[in-house]
C-alpha atoms as a PDB file:
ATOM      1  CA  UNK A   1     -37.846  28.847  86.886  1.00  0.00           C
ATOM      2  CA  UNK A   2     -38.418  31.395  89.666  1.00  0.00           C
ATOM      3  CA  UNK A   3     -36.975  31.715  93.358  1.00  0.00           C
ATOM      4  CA  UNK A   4     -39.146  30.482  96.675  1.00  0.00           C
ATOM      5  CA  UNK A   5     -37.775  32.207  99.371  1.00  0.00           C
ATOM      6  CA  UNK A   6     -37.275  30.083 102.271  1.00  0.00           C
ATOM      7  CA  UNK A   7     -40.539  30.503 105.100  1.00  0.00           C
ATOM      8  CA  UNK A   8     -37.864  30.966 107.555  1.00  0.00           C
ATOM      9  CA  UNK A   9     -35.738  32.992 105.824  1.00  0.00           C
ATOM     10  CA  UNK A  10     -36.112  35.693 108.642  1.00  0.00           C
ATOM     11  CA  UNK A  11     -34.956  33.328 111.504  1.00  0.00           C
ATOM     12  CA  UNK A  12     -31.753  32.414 109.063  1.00  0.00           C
ATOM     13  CA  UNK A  13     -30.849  36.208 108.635  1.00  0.00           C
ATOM     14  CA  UNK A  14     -31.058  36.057 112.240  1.00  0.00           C
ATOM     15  CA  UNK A  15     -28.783  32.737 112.628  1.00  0.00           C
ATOM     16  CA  UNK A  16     -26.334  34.579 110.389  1.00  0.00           C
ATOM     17  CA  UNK A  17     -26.415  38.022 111.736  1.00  0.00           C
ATOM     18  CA  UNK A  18     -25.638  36.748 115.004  1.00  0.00           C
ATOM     19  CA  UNK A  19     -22.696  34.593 114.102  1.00  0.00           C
ATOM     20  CA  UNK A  20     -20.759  37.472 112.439  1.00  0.00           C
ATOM     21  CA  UNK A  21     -21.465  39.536 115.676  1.00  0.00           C
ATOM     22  CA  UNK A  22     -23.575  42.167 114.408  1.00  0.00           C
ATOM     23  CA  UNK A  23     -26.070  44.120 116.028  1.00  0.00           C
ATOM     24  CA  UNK A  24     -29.832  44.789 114.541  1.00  0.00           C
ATOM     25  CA  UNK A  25     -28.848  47.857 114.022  1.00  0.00           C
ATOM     26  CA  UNK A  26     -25.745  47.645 112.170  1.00  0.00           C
ATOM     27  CA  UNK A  27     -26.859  45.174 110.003  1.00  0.00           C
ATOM     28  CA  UNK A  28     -30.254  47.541 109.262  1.00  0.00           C
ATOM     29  CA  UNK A  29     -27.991  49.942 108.108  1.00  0.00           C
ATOM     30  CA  UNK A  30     -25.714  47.775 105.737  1.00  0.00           C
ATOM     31  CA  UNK A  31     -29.151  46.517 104.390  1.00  0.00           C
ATOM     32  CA  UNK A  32     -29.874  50.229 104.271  1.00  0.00           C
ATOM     33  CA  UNK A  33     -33.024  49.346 106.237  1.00  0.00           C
ATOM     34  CA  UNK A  34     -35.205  52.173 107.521  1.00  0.00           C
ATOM     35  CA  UNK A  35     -34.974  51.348 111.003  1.00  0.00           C
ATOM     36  CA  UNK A  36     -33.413  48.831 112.974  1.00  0.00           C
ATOM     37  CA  UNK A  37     -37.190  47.457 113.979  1.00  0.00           C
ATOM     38  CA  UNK A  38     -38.037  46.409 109.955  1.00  0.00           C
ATOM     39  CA  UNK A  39     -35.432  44.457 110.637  1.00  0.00           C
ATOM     40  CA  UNK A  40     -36.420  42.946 113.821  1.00  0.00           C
ATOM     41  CA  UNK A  41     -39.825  42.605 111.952  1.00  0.00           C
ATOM     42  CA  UNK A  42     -37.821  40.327 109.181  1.00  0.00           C
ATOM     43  CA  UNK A  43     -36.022  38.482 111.992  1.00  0.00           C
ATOM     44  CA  UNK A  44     -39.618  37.240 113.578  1.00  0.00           C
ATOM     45  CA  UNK A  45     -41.365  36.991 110.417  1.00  0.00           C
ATOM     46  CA  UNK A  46     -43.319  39.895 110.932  1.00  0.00           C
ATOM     47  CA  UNK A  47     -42.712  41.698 107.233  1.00  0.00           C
ATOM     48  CA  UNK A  48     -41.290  39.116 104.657  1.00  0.00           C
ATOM     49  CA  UNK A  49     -37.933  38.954 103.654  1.00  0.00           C
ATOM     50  CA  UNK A  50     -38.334  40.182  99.887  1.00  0.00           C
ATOM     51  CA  UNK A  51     -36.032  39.282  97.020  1.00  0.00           C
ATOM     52  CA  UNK A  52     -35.017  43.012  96.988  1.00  0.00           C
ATOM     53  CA  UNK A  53     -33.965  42.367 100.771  1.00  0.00           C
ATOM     54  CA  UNK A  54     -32.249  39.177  99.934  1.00  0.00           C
ATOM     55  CA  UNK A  55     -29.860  40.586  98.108  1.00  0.00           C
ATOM     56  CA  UNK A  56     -28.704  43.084 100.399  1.00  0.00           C
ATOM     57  CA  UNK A  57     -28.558  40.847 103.447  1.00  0.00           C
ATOM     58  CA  UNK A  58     -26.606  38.256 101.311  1.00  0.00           C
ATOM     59  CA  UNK A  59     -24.131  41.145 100.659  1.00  0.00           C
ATOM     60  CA  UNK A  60     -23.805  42.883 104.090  1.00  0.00           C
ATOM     61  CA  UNK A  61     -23.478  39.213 105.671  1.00  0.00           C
ATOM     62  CA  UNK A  62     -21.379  37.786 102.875  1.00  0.00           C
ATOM     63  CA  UNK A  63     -23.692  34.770 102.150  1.00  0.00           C
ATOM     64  CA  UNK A  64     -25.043  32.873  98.592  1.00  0.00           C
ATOM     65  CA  UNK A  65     -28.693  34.561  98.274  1.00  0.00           C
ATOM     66  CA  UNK A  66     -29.277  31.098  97.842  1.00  0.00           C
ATOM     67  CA  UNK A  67     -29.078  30.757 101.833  1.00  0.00           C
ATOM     68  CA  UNK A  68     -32.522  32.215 101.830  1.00  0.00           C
ATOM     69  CA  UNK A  69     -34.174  30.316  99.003  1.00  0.00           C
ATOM     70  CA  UNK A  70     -35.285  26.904  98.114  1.00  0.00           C
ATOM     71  CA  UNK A  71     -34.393  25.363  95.237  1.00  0.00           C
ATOM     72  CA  UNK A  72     -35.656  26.783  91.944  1.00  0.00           C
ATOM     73  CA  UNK A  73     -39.492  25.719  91.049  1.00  0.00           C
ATOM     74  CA  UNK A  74     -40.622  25.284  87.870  1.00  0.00           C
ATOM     75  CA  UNK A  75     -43.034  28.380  86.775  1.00  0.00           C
ATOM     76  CA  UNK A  76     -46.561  27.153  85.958  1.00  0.00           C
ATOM     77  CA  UNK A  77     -47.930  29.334  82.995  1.00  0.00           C
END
């Protein structure tokens, strides 16, 4: 079974980003995000948040990954 990631998942690294107090940029450098605009771009669902990026937010905000994903799907072969 494989991962969805959530279609909002950028507006709920916002939600959480902004309850711990942290500003685009500091949280862009925990994720060890280029720029503090990718992750702006994330935040409005400009650029996807990627499994890759998942884990990182879920680390620098100390959150389940799963906070960002549906639950499991079943993988059609």
């Amino acid at each position: 079974m494989l991962p969805k990631i959530r279609e909002d998942a950028g507006l709920i690294l916002k939600k959480y980003r902004k309850e711990r107090g942290l500003s685009q940029t500091a949280l862009a450098i925990k994720m060890n995000l280029h720029s503090p605009q990718h992750l702006w771009n994330i935040e409005n669902e400009k650029n996807p948040l990627t499994i890759d990026r998942i884990e990182l937010a879920s680390k620098a905000l100390g959150v389940s990954p799963n906070v960002f994903l549906y639950k499991k799907v079943k993988q059609n072969i």
